[in-house]
N, C-alpha and C. Protein backbone atom coordinates (compact mmCIF):
# COMPACT_ATOMS: atom_id res chain seq x y z
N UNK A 1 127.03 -12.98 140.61
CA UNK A 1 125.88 -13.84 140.84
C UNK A 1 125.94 -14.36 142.27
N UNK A 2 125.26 -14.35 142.95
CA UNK A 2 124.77 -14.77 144.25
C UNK A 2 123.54 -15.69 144.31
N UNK A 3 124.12 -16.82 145.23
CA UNK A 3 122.83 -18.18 145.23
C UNK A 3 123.15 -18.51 146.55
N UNK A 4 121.90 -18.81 146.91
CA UNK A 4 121.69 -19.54 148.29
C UNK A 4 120.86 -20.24 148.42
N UNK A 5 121.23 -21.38 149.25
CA UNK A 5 120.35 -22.57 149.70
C UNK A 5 120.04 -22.43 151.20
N UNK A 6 118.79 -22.95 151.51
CA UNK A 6 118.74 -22.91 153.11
C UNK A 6 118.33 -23.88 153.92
N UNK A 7 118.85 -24.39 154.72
CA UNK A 7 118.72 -25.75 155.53
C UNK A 7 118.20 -25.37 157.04
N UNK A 8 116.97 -26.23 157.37
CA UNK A 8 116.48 -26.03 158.47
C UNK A 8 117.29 -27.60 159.35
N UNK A 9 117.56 -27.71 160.51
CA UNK A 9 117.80 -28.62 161.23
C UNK A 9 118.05 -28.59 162.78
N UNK A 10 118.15 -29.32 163.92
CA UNK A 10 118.28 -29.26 165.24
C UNK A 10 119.61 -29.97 165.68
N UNK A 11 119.29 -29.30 167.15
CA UNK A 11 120.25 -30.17 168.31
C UNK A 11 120.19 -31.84 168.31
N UNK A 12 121.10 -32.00 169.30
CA UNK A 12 121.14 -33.64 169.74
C UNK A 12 121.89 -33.35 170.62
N UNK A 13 121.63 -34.24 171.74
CA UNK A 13 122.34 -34.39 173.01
C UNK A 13 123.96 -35.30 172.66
N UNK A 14 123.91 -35.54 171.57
CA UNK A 14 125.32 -35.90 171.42
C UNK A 14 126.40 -34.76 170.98
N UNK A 15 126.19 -33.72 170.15
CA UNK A 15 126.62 -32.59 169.68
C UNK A 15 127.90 -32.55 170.78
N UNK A 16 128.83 -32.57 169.85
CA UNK A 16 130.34 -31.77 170.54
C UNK A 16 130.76 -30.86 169.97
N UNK A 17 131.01 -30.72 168.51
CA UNK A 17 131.09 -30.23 167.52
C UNK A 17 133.23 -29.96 167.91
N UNK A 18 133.66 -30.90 168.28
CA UNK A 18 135.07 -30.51 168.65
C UNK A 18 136.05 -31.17 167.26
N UNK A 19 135.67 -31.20 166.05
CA UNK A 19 136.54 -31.87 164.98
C UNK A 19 137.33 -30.75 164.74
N UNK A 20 138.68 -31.18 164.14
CA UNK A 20 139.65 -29.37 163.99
C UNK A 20 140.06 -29.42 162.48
N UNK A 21 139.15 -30.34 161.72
CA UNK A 21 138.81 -30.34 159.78
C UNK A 21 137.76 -30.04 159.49
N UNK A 22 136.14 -30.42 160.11
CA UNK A 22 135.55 -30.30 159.43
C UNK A 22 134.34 -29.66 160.34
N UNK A 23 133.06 -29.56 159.60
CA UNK A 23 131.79 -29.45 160.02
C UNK A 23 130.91 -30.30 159.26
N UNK A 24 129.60 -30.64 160.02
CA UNK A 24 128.97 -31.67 159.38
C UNK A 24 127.69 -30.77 159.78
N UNK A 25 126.14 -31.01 159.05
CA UNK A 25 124.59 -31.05 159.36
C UNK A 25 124.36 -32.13 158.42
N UNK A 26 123.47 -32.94 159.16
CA UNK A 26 123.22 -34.59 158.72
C UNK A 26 121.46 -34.22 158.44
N UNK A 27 121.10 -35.12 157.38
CA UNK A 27 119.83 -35.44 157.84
C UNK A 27 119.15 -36.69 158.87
N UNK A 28 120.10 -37.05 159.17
CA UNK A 28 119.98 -38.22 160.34
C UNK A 28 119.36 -37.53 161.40
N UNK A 29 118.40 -38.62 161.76
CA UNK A 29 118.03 -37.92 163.39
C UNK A 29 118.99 -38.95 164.54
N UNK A 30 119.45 -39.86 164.44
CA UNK A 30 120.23 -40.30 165.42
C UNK A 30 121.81 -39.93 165.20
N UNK A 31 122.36 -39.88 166.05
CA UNK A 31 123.64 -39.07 166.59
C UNK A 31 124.78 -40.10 167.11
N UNK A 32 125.69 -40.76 167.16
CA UNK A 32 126.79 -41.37 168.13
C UNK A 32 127.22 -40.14 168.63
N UNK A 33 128.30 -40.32 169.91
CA UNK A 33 129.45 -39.38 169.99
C UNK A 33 130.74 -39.50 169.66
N UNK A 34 130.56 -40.42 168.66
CA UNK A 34 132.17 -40.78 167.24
C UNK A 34 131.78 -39.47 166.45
N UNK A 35 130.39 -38.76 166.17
CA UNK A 35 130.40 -37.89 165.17
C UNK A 35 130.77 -36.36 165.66
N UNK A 36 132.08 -36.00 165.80
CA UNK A 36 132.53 -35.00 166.77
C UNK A 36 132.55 -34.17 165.32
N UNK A 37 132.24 -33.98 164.51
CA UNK A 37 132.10 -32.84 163.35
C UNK A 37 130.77 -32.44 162.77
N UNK A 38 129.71 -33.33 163.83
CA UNK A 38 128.06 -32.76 163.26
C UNK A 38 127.88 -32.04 164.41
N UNK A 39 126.87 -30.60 163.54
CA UNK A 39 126.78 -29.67 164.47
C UNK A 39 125.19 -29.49 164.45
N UNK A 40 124.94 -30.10 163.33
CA UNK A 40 123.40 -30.17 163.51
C UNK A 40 122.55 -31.53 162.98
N UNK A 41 121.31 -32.16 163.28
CA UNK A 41 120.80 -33.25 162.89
C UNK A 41 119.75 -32.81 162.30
N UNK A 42 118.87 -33.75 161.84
CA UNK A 42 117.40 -33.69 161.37
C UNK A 42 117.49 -32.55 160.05
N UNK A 43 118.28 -32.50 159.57
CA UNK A 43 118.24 -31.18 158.28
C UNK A 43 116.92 -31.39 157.18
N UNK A 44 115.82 -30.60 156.67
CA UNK A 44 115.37 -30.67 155.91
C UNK A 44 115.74 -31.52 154.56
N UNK A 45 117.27 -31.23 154.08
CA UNK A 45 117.70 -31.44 152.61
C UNK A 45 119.15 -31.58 153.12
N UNK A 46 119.77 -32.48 151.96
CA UNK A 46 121.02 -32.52 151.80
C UNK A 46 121.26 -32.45 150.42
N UNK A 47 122.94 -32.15 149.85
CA UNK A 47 123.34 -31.87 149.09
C UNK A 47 123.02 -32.31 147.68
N UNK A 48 122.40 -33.24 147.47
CA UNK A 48 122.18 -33.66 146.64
C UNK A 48 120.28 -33.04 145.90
N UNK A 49 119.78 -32.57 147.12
CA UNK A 49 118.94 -31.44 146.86
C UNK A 49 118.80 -30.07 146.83
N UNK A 50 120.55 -29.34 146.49
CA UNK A 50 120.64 -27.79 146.47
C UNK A 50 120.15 -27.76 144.92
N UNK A 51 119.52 -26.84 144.98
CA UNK A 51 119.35 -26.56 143.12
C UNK A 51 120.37 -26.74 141.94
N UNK A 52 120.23 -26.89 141.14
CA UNK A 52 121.02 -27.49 140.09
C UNK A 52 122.57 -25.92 139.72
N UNK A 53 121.52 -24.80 139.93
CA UNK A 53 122.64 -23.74 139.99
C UNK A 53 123.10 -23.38 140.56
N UNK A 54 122.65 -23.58 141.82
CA UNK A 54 123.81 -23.57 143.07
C UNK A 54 124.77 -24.28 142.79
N UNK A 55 124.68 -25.55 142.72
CA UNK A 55 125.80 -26.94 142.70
C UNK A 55 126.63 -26.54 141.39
N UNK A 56 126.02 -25.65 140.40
CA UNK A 56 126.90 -25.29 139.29
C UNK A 56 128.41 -24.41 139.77
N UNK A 57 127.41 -23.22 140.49
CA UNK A 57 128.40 -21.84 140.66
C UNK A 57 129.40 -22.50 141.82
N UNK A 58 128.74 -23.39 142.95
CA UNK A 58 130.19 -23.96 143.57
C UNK A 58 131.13 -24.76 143.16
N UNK A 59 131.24 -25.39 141.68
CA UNK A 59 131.85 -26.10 141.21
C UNK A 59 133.23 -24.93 139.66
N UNK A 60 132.90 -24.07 140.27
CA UNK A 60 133.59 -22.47 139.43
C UNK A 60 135.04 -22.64 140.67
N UNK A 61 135.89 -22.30 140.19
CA UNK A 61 137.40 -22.02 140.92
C UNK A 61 137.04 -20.81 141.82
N UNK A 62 136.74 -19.62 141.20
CA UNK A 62 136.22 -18.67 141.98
C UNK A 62 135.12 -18.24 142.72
N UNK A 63 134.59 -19.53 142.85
CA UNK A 63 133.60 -19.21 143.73
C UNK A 63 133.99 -19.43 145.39
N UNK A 64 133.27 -18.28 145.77
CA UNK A 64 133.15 -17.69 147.31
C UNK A 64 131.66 -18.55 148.39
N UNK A 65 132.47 -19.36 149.07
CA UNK A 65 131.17 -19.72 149.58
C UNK A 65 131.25 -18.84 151.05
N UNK A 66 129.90 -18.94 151.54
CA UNK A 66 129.44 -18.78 153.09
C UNK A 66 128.34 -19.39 153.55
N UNK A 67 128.98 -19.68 154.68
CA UNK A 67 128.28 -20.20 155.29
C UNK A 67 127.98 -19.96 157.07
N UNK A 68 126.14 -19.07 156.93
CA UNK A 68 125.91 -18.59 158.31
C UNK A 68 125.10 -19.73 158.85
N UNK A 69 125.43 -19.18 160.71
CA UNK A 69 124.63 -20.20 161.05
C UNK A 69 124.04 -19.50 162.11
N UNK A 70 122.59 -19.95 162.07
CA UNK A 70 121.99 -19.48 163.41
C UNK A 70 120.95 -20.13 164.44
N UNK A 71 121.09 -19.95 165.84
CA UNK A 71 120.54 -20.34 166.65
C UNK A 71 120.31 -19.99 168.11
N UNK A 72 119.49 -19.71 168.72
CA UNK A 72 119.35 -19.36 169.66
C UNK A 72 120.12 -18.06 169.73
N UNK A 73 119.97 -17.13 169.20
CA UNK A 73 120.63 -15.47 168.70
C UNK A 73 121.88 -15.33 168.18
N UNK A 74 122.80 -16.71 168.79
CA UNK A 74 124.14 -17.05 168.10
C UNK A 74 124.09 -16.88 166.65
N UNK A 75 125.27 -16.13 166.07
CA UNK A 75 125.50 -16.51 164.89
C UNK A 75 127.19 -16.66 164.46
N UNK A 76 127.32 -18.06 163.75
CA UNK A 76 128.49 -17.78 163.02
C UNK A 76 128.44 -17.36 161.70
N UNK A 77 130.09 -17.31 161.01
CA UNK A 77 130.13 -17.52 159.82
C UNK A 77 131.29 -18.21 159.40
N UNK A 78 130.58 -18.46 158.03
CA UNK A 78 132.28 -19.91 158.09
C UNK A 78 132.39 -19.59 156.62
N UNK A 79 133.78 -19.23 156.15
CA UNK A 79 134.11 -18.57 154.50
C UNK A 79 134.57 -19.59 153.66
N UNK A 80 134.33 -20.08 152.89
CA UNK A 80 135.59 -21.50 152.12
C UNK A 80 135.63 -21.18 150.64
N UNK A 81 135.68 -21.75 149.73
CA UNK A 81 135.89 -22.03 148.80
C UNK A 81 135.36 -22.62 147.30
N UNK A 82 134.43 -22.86 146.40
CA UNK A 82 133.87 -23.72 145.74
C UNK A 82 135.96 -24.54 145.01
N UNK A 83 134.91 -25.78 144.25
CA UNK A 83 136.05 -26.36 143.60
C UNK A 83 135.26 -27.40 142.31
N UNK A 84 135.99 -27.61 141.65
CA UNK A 84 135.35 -28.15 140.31
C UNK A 84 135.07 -29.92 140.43
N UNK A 85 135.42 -30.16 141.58
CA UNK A 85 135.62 -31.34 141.66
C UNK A 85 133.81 -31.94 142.83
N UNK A 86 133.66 -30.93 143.12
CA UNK A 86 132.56 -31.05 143.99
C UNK A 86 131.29 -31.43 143.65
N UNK A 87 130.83 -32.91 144.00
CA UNK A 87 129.03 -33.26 143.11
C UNK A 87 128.51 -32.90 144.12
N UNK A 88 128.07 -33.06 144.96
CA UNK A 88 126.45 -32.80 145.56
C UNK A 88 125.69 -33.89 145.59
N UNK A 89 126.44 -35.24 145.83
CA UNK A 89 125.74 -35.91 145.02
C UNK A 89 125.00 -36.85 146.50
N UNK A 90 125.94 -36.46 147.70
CA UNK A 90 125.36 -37.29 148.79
C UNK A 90 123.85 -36.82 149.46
N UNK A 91 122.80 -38.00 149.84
CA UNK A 91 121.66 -37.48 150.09
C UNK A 91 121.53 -36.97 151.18
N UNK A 92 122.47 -37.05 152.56
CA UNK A 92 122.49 -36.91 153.74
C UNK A 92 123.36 -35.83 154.38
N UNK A 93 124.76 -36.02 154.33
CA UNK A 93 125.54 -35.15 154.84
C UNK A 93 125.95 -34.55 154.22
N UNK A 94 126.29 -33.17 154.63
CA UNK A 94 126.38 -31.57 154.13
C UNK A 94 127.63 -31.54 154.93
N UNK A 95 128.86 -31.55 154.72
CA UNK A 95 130.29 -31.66 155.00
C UNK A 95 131.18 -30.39 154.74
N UNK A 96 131.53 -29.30 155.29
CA UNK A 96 132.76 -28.55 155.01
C UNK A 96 133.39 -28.23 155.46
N UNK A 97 135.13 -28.20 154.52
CA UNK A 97 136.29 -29.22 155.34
C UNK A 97 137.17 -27.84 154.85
N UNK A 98 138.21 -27.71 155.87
CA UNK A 98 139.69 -26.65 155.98
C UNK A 98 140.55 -27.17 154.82
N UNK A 99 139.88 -28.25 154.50
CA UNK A 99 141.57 -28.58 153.61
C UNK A 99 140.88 -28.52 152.19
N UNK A 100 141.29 -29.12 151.12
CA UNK A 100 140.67 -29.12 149.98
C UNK A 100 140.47 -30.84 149.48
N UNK A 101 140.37 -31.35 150.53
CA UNK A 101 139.88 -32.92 149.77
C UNK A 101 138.06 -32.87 149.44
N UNK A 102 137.88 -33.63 148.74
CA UNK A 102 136.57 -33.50 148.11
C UNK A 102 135.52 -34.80 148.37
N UNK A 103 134.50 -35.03 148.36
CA UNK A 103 133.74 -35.85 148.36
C UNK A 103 132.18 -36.09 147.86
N UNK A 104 131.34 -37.00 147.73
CA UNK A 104 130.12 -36.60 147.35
C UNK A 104 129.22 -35.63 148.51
N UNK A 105 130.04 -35.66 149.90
CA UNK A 105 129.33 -35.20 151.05
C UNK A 105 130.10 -33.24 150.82
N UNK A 106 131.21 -33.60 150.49
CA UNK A 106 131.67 -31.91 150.12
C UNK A 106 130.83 -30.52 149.86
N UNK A 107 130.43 -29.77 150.53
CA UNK A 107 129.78 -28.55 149.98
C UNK A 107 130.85 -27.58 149.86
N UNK A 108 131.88 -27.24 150.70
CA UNK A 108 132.82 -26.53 150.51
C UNK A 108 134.44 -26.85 151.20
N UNK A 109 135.49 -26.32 149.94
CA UNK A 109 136.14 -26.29 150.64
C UNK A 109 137.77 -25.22 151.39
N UNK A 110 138.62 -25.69 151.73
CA UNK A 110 139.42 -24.40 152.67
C UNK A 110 138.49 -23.27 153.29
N UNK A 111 137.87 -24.02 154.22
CA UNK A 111 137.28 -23.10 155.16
C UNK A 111 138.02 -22.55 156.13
N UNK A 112 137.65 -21.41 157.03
CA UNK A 112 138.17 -20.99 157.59
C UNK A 112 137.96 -21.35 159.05
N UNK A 113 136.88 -22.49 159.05
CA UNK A 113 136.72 -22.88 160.82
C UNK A 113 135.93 -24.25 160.37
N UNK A 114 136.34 -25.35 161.53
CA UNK A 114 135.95 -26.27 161.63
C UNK A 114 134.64 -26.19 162.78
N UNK A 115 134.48 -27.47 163.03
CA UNK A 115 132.93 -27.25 164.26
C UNK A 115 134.26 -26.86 165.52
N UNK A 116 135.63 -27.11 165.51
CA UNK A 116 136.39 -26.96 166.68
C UNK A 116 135.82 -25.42 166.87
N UNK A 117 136.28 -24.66 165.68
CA UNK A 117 136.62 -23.37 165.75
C UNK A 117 135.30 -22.35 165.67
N UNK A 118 134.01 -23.44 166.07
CA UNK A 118 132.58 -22.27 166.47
C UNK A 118 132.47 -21.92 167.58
N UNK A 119 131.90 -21.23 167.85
CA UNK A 119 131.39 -20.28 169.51
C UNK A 119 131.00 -21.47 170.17
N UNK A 120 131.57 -21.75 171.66
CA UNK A 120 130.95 -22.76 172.04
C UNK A 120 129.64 -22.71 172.91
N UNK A 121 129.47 -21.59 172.87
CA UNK A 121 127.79 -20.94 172.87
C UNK A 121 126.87 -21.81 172.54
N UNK A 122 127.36 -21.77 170.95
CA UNK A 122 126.44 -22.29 169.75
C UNK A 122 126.54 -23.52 169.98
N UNK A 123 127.84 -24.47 170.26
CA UNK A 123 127.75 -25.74 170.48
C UNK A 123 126.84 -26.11 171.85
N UNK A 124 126.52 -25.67 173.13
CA UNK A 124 126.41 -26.07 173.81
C UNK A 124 124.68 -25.65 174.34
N UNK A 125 124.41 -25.14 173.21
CA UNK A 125 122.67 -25.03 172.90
C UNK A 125 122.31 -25.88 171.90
N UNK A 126 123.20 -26.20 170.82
CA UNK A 126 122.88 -27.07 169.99
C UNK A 126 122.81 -28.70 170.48
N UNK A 127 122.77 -29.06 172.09
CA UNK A 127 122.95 -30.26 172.61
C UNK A 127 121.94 -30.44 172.63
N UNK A 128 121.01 -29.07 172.72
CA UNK A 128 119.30 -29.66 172.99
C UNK A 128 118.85 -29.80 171.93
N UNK A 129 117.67 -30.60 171.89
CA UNK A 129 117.24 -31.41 170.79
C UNK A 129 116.03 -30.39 170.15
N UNK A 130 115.40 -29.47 171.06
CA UNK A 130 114.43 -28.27 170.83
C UNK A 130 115.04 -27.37 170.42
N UNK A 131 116.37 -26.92 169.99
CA UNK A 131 116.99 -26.03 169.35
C UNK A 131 116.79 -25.67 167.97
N UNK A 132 116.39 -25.49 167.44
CA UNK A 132 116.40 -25.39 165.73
C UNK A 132 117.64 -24.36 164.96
N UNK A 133 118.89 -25.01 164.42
CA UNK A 133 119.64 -24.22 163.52
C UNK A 133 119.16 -23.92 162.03
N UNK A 134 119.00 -22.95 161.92
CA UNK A 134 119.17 -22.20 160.89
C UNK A 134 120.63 -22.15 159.91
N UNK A 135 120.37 -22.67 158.55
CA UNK A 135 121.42 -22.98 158.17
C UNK A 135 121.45 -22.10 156.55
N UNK A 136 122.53 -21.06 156.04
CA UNK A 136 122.61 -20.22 155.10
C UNK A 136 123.59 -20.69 154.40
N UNK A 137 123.71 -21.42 153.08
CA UNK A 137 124.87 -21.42 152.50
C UNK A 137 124.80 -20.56 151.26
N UNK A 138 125.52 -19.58 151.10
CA UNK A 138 125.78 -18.27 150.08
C UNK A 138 126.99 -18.96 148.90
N UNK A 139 126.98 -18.72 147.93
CA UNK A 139 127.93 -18.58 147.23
C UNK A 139 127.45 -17.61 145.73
N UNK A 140 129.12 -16.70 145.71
CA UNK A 140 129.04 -16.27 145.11
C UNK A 140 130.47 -16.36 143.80
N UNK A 141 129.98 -16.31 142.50
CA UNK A 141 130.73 -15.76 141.59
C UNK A 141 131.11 -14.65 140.64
């Protein structure tokens, strides 16, 4: 089974994206530069609005998440984990973390790259605020 959710969101002139745990897309449109793990702002939806079977199949031991990202022709990909412990339950931030701690902001976890570990391509187009990321989260069981 394969499910995907898709998140539209932009740049901010604060964007560093230099955290070496996690990645963040907020639905916030304002930014500090304390938030060194958001890589994108203004998101359509947050976690607490992925469909009810999405939020099921990532909460399976074996589930395979992905997560692409695109912008300005850049693309990553970032591989992690589902876990049973994971709600969905936060309305704002979309959070996924290298390690396996969990939260209501949690979408995935033991990823394989933090915002440290994206193209800094991608980070350094995502400063502009006219950028629009494209956001794919896949999981499969």
């Amino acid at each position: 089974m394969l499910l995907i959710e898709e998140i539209q969101a932009h740049g901010h002139p604060n964007i560093l994206g230099t955290h070496r745990m996690t990645f963040e897309i907020t639905r916030d449109s304002h930014l500090s530069r304390r938030g060194d793990c958001v890589i994108g702002v203004g998101a359509n939806k947050g976690p607490n609005d992925f469909s009810a079977g999405f939020k099921e199949a990532c909460r399976r031991e074996e589930a395979k998440i992905t997560v692409h990202l695109k912008a300005e022709g850049i693309i990553e990909t970032i591989q992690g984990s589902g876990h049973r412990n994971l709600t969905f339950s936060h309305p704002r931030e979309i959070v996924g973390r290298k390690s396996f701690y969990t939260s209501e902001r949690t979408v995935m976890v033991g990823a394989d790259k933090a915002a440290f570990d994206l193209d800094r391509r991608l980070m350094m187009a995502l400063r502009s605020p006219r950028t629009r990321l494209n956001v794919e989260l896949i999981v499969q069981v």
